[in-house]
Protein backbone atom coordinates (compact mmCIF):
# COMPACT_ATOMS: atom_id res chain seq x y z
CA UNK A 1 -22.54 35.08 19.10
CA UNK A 2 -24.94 37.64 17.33
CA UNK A 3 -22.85 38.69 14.53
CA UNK A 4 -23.19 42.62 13.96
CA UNK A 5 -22.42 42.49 10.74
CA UNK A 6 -23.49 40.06 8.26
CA UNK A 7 -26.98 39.63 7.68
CA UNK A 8 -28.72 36.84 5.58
CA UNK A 9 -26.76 37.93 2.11
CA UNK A 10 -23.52 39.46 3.28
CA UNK A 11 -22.61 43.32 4.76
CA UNK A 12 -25.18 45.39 3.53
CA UNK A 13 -25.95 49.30 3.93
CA UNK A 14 -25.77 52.64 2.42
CA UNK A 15 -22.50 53.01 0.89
CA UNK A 16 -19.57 55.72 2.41
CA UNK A 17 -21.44 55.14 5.54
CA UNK A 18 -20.34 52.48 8.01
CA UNK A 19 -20.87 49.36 7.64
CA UNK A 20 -19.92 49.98 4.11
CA UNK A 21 -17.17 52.50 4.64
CA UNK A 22 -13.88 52.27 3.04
CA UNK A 23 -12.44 51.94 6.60
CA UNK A 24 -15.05 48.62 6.94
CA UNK A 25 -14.12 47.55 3.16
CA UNK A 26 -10.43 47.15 3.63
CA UNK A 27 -10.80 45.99 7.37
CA UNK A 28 -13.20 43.15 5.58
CA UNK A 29 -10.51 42.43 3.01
CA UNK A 30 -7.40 42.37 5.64
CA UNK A 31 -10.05 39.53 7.66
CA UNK A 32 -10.69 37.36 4.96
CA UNK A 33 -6.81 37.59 3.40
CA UNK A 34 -6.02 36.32 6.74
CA UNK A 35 -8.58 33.73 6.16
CA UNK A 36 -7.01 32.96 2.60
CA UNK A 37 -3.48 32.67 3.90
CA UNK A 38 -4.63 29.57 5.76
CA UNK A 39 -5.76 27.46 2.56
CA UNK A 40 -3.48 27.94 0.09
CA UNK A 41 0.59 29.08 -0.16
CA UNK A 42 -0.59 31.68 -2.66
CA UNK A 43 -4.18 32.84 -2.07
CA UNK A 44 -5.99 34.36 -4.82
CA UNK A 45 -9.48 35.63 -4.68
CA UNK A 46 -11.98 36.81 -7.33
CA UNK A 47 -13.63 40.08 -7.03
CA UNK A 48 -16.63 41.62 -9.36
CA UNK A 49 -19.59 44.24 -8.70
CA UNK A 50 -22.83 45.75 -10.41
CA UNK A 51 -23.19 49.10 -11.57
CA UNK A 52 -23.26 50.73 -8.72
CA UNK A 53 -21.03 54.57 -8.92
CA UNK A 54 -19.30 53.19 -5.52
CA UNK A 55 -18.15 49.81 -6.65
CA UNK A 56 -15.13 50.36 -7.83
CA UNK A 57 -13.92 52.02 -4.75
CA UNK A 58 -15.21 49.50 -2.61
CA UNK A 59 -13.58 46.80 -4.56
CA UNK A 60 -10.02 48.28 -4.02
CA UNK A 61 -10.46 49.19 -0.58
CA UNK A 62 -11.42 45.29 -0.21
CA UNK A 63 -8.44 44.46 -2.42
CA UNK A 64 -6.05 46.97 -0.25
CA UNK A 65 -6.93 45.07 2.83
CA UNK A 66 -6.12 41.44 0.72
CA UNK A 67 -2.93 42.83 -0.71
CA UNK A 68 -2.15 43.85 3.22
CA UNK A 69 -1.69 39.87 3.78
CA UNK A 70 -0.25 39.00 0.73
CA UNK A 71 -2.84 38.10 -1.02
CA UNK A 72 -3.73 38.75 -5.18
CA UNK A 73 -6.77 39.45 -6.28
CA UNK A 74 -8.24 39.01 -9.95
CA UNK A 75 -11.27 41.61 -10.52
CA UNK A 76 -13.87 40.75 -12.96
CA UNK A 77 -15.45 44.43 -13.24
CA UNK A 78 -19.31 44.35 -13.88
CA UNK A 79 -20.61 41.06 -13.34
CA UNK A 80 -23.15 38.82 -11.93
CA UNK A 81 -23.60 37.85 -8.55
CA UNK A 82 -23.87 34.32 -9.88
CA UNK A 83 -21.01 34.82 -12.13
CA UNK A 84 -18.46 35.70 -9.73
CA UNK A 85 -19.83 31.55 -7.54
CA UNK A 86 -19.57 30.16 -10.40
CA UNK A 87 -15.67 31.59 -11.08
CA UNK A 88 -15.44 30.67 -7.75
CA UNK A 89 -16.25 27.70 -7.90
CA UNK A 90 -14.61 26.48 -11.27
CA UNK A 91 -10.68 28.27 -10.51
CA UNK A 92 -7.97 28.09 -8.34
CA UNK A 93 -9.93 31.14 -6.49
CA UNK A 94 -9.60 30.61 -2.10
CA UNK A 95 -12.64 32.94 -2.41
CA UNK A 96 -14.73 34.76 -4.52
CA UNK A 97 -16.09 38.55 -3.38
CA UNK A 98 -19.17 40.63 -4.89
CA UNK A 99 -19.69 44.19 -4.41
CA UNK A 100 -23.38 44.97 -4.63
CA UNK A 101 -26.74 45.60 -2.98
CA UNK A 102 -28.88 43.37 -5.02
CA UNK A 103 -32.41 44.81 -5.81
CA UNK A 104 -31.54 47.97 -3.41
CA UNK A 105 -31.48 51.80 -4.91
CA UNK A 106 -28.40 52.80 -5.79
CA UNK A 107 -27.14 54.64 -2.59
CA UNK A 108 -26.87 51.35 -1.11
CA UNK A 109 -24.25 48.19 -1.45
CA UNK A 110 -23.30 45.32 -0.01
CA UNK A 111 -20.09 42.80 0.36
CA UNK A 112 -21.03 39.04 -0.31
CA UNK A 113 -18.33 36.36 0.07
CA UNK A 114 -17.99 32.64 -1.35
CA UNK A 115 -16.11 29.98 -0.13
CA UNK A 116 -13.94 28.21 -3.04
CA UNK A 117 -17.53 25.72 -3.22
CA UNK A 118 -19.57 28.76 -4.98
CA UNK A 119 -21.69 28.57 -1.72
CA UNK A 120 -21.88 32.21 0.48
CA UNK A 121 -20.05 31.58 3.85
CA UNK A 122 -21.54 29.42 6.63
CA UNK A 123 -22.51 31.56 10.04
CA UNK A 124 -19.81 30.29 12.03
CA UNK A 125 -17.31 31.91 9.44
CA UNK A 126 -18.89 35.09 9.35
CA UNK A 127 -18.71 34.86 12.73
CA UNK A 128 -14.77 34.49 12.79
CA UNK A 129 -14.64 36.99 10.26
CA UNK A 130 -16.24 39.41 11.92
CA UNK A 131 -14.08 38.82 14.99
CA UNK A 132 -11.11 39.92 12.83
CA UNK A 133 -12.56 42.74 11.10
CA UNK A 134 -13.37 44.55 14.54
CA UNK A 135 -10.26 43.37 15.72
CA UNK A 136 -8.32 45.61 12.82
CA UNK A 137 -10.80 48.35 13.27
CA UNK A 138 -9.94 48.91 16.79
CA UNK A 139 -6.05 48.36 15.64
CA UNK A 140 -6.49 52.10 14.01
CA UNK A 141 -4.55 51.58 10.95
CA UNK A 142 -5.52 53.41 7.70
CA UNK A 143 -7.24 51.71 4.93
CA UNK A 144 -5.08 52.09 1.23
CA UNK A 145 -6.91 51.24 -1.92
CA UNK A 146 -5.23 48.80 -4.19
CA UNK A 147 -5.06 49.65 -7.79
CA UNK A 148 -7.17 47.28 -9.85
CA UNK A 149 -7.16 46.18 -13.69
CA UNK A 150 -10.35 44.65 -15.16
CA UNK A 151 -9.69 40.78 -16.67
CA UNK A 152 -12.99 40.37 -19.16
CA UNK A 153 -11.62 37.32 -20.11
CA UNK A 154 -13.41 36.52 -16.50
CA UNK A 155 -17.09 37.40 -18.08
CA UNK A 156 -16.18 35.69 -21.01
CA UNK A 157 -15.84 32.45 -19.26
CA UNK A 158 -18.92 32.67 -17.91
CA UNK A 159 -20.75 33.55 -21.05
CA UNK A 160 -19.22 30.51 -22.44
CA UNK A 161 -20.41 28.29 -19.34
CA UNK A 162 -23.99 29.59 -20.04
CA UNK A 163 -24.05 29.17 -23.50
CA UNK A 164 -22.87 25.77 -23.24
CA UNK A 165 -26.02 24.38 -21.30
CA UNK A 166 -27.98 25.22 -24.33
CA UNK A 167 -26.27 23.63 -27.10
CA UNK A 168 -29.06 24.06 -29.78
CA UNK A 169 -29.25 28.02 -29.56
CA UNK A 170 -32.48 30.20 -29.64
CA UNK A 171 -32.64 31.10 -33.54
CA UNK A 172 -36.17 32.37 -34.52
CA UNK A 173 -37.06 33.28 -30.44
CA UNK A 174 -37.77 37.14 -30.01
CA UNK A 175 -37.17 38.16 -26.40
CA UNK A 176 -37.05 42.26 -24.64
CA UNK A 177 -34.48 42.18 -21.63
CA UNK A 178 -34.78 44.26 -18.75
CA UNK A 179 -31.58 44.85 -17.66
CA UNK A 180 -32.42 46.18 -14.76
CA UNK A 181 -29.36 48.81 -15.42
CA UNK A 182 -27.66 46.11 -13.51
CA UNK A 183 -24.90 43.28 -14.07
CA UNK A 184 -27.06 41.90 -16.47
CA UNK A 185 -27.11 44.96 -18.97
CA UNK A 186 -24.09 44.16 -20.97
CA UNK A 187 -24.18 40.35 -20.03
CA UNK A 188 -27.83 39.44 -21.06
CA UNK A 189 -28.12 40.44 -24.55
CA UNK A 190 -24.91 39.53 -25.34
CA UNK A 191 -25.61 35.87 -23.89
CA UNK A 192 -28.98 35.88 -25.92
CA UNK A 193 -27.73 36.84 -28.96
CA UNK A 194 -24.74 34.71 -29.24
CA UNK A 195 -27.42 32.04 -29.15
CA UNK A 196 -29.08 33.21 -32.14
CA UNK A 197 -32.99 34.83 -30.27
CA UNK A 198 -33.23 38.59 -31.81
CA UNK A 199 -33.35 40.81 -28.71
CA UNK A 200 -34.72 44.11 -27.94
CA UNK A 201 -32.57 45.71 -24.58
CA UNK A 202 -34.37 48.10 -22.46
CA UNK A 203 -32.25 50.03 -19.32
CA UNK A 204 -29.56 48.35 -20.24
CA UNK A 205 -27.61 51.86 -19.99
CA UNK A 206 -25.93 51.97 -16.52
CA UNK A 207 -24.61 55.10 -15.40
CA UNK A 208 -24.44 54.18 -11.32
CA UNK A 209 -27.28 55.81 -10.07
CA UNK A 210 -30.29 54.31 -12.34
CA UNK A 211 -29.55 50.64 -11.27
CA UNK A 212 -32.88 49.27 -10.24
CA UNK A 213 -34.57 52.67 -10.64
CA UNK A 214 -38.21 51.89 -12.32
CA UNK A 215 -37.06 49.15 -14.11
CA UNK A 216 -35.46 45.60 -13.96
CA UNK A 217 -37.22 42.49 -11.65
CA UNK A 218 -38.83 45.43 -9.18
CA UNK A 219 -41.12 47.63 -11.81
CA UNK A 220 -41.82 45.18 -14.79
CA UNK A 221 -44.12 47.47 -15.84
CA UNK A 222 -42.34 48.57 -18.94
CA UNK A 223 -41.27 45.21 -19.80
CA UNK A 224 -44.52 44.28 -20.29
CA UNK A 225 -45.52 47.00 -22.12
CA UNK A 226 -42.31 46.79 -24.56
CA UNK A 227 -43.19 43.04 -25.24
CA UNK A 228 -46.71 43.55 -26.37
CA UNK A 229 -45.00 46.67 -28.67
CA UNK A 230 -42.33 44.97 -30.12
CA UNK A 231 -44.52 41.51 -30.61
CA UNK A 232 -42.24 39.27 -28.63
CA UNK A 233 -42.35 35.79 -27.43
CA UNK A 234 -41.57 36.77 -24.15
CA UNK A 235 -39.27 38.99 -21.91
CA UNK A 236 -36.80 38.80 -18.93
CA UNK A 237 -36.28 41.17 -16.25
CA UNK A 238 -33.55 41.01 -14.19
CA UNK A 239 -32.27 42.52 -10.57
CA UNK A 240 -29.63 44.67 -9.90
CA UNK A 241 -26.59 41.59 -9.47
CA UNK A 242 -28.75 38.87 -11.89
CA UNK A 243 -29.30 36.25 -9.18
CA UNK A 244 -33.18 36.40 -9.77
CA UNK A 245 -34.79 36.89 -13.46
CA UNK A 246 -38.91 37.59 -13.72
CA UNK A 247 -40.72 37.12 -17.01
CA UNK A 248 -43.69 38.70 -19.48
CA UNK A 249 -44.97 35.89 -21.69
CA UNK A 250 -46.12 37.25 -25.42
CA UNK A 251 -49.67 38.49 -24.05
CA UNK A 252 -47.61 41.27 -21.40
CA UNK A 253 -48.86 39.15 -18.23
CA UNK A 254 -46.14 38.49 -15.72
CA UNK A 255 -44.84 35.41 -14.98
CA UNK A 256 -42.99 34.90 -11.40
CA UNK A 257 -40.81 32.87 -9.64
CA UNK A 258 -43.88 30.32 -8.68
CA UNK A 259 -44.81 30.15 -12.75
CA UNK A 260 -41.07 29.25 -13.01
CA UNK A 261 -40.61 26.39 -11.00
CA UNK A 262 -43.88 25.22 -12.33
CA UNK A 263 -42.35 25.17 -16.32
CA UNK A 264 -39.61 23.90 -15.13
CA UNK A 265 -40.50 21.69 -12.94
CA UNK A 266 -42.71 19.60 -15.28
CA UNK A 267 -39.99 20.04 -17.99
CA UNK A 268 -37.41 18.53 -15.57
CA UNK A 269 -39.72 15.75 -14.95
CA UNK A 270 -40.20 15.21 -18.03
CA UNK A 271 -37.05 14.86 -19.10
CA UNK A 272 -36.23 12.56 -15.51
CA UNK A 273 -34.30 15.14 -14.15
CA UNK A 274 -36.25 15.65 -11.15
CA UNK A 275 -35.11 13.40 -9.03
CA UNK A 276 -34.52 13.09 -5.24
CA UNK A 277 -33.20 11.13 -2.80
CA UNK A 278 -36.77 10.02 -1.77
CA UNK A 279 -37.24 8.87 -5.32
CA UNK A 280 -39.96 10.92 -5.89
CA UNK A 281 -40.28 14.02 -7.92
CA UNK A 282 -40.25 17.43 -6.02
CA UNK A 283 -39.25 20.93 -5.86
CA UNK A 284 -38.40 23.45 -3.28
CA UNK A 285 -40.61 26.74 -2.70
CA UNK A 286 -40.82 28.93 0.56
CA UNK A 287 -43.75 29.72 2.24
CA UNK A 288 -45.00 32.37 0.42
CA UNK A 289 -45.24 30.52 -3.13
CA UNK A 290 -48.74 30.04 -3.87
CA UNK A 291 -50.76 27.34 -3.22
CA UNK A 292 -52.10 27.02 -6.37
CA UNK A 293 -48.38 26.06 -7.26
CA UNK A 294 -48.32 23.44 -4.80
CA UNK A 295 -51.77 22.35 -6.49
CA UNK A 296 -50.96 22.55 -10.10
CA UNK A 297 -47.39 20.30 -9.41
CA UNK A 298 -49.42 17.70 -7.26
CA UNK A 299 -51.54 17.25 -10.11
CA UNK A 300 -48.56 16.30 -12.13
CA UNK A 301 -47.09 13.92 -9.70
CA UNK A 302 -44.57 16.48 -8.04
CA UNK A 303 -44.42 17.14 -4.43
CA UNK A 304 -43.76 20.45 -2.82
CA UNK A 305 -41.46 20.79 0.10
CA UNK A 306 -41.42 24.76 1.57
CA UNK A 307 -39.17 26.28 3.80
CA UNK A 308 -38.60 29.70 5.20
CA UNK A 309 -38.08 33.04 3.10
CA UNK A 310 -34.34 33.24 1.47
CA UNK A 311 -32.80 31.33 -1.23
CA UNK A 312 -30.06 30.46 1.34
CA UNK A 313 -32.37 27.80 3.27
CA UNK A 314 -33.84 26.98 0.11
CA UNK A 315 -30.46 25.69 -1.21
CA UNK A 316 -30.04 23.96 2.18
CA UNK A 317 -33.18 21.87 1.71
CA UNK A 318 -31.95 21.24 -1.82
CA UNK A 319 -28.91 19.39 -0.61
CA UNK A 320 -30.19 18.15 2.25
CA UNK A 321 -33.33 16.12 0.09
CA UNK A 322 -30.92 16.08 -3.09
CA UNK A 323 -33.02 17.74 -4.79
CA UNK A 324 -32.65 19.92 -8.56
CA UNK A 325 -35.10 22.76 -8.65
CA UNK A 326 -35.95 24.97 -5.89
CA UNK A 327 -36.66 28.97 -5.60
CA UNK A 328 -38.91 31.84 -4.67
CA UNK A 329 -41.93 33.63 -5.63
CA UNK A 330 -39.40 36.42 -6.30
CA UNK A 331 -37.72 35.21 -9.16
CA UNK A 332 -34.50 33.45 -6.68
CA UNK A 333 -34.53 29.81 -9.33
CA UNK A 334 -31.80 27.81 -8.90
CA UNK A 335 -31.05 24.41 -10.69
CA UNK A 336 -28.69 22.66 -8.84
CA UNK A 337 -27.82 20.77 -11.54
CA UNK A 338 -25.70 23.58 -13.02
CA UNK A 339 -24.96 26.23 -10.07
CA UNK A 340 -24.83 26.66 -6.54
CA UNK A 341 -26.99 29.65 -6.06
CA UNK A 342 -29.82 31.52 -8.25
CA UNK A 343 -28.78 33.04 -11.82
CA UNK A 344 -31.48 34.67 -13.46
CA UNK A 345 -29.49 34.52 -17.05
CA UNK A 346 -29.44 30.70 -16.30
CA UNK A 347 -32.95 30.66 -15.37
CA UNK A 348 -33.74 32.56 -18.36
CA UNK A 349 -32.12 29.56 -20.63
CA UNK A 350 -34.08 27.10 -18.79
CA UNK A 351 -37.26 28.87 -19.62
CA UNK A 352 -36.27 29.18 -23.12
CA UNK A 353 -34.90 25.76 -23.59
CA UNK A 354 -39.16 24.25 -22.38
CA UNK A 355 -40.10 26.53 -25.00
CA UNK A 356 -37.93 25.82 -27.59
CA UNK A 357 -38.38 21.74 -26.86
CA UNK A 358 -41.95 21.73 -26.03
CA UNK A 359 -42.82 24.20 -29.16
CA UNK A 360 -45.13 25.70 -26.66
CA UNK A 361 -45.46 29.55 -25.90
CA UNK A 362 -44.71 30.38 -22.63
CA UNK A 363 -48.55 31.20 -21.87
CA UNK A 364 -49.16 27.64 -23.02
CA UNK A 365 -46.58 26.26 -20.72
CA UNK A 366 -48.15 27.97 -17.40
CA UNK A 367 -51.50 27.29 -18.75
CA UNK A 368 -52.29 24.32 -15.86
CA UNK A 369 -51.07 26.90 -13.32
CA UNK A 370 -53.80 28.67 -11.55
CA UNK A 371 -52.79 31.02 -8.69
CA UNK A 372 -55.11 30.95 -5.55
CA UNK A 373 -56.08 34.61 -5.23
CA UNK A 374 -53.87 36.00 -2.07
CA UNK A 375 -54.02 38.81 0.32
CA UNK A 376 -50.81 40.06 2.60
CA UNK A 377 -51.42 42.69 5.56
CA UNK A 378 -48.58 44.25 7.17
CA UNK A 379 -49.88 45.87 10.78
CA UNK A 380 -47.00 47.81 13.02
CA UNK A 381 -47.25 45.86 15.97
CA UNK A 382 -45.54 47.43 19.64
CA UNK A 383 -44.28 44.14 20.20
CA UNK A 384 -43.86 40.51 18.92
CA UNK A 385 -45.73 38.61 21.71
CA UNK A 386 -46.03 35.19 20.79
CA UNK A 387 -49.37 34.69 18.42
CA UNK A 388 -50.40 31.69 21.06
CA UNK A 389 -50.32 33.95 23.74
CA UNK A 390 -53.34 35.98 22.17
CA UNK A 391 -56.42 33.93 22.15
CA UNK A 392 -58.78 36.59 20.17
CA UNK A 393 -56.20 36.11 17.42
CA UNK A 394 -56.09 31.83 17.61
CA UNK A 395 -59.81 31.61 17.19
CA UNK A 396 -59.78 34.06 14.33
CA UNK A 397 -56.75 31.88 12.99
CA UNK A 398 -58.18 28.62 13.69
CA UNK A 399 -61.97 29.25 12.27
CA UNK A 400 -60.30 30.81 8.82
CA UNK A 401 -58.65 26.97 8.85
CA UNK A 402 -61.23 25.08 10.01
CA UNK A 403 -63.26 27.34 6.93
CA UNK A 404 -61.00 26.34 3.86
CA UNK A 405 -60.45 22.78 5.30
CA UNK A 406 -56.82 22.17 3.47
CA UNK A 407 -58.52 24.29 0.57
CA UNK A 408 -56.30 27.63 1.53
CA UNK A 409 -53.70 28.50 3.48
CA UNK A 410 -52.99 30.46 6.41
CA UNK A 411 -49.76 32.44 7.45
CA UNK A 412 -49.39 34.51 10.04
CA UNK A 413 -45.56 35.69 11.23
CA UNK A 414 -43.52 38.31 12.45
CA UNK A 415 -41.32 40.32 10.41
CA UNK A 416 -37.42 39.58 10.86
CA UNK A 417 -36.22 43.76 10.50
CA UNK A 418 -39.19 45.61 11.50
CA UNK A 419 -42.21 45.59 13.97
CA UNK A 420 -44.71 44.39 11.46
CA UNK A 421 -46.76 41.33 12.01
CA UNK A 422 -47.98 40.00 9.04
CA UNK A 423 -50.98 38.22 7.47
CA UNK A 424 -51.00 36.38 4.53
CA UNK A 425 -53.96 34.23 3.22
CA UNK A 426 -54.54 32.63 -0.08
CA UNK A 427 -58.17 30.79 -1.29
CA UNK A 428 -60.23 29.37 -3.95
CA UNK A 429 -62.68 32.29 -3.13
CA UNK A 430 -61.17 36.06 -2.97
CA UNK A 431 -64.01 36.90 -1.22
CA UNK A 432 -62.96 34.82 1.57
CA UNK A 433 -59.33 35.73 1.13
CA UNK A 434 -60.39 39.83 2.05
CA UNK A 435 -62.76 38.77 4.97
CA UNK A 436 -60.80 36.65 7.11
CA UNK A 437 -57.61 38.26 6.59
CA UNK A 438 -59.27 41.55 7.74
CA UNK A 439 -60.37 39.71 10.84
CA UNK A 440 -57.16 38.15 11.91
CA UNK A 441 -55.50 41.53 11.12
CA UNK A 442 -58.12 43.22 13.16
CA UNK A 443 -57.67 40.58 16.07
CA UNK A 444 -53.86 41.60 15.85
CA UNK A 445 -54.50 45.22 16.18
CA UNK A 446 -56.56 45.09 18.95
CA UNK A 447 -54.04 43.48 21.06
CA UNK A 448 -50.66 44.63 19.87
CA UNK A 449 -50.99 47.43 17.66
């Protein structure tokens, strides 16, 4: 069944509009109270949002519809995506619910649900849930808000959980945090300074409509500018819920998700926590981390196993080759070892705790990192015909291979939500990066475009 509703990370769209209605909301809550009722004799399930001006209202129409069957719900307020698994995960919660959009403008939102594991819902469930949702929609009843009281002894758990995977604290570290006007504006320089680093916060000001807005993971732009002002080790950008973190090292040049799992990485390995169940050291990337990633950790005896875009089937190939580091260009880290999905104010610990044990800067620590220059072009396509079926594109495809000879990478695919094909190439040489990815794109246009 083609589920209508959920996408890869929950129900997402612009808020006050369906899906994301109050109608929706409550309809949403009735499904999964029903849901609840069936695991425990007195259900209880954790909600928290970002800063987004229709959170609130969201959250009690998805508590109205849990209080319709009986079941209480415990609201966190403003916190991370991350925050409210890991409650999840760690109470007598049936399910844990987060109201927010991620990286989206502020007009948007979104409804993400974890089972009691800390892990978002497998597909079959969201398909059952959906069943019930329309099934209550079509019943015609009224949606009623529930009234709901903020517990920030909730956040305060969390903080302590955080804190306590870096027992030696961050005195004499100077970081800027990028709050992103997100979940992570009250959160992240509170964490950072109950461990002792001296913190600068920029848009760390909510006010519902600036989340994301020319700041946080998206426009690092004046993150890397404050760093440089305010002489800095490094700063941390964050999204709009705190499931991804990006960072400036103390020169004001970006460091992404693939510089990340490259610290990290060798840190982990260092310290012979980078284990799998193949007994070899690796980590898991998608396919559009670098190659120069998968080069650099080679050279360091770690292998590199890539799946599609989305932390979700990132985390599956985590579990599935047991192993403890895996993410995305994007900034999605997670460390299995601690949580069940990415938490940028985790990964932002983890960063902190290679410097701090390595006495290295973290421009030092990416230092054996060199990123293959890379080209992407988008071209709207009419249609998604099969690449195979087009043999003016193959040849252009197969000569740009047969050219770098294992020494770059081609990737050609179809976007998921739009008719875009898309052409990625990465090389030793930029030169050859710009001419061949011109000439697949221009194969592409001339037979689809």
């Amino acid at each position: 069944m083609a589920r209508r509703l959920f996408g890869t990370d929950g129900i997402r769209g612009v808020a006050g509009k369906s899906p994301l209605d109050k109608q929706t909301a409550f309809a949403v809550g009735v499904a999964l109270g029903e849901f609840a009722a069936h695991l425990d004799a007195e259900p209880v399930v954790l909600i928290g949002m970002d800063t987004r001006e229709s959170g609130p209202w969201l959250a009690a129409a998805v508590a109205g519809g849990l209080a319709l069957k009986g079941v209480q719900c415990h609201f966190a307020g403003v916190l991370s995506t991350p925050g409210v698994a890991y409650l999840t995960r760690t109470a007598h919660y049936v399910a844990g619910v987060m109201i927010s959009a991620s990286h989206n403008p502020f007009e948007d939102n979104g409804i993400k649900i974890f089972s009691h594991a800390g892990y978002k819902l497998p597909d079959e469930r969201e398909e059952a849930l959906e069943k019930s949702i329309f099934a209550f929609l079509e019943s015609g009843r009224q949606a009623t808000e529930a009234h709901l009281k903020e517990d920030v002894a909730l956040d305060e758990r969390y903080l302590e959980f955080l804190a306590s995977t870096l027992p030696g604290g961050l005195e004499g570290i100077s970081i800027v945090v990028d709050g992103g006007n997100g979940a992570a504006s009250t959160l992240g320089p509170k964490l950072l300074r109950r461990l002792g680093a001296n913190v600068t916060a920029i848009h760390c000001a909510p006010n519902g409509r600036n989340i994301n807005l020319g700041c946080g993971a998206m426009h690092t732009e004046s993150l890397q500018e404050a760093v440089v002002r305010e002489g800095a080790d490094l700063g941390v950008a964050f999204d709009g819920d705190a499931d991804r973190a990006l960072f400036v090292n103390h020169e004001g040049t970006l460091v992404d998700g693939d510089g990340i799992l490259y610290v990290n990485g060798l840190h982990l390995k260092e310290k012979g926590r980078l284990h799998s169940s193949s007994g070899h050291p690796a980590v898991v990337a998608t396919v559009m981390s670098n190659l120069g990633l998968e080069v650099a950790l080679k050279a360091e005896g770690i292998g590199m196993l890539r799946t599609a875009v989305g932390d979700k089937y990132v985390l599956e190939e985590m579990v599935a080759s047991d192993l403890m580091l895996g993410g995305e260009q994007s900034g999605h880290v997670i460390f299995r070892e601690y949580a069940t999905t990415g938490d940028g104010l985790l990964t932002c610990l983890r960063v902190l705790e290679a410097m701090r044990e390595t006495g290295r800067s973290l421009k030092d620590l990416t230092q054996g990192l060199a990123l293959f220059p890379q080209k992407l072009v988008n071209i709207r396509v009419s249609e998604r015909r099969p690449f195979q079926e087009m043999p003016s594109v193959v040849a252009e495809i197969d000569a740009a291979e047969k050219h770098f000879d294992g020494d770059g990478r081609v990737l050609v695919r179809y976007s998921g939500t739009e008719l875009l094909a898309r052409v990625m190439i990465e090389a030793r040489d930029a030169g050859d990066v710009e001419r061949y990815c011109e000439k697949i794109a221009g194969a592409i246009r001339a037979e689809i475009a």
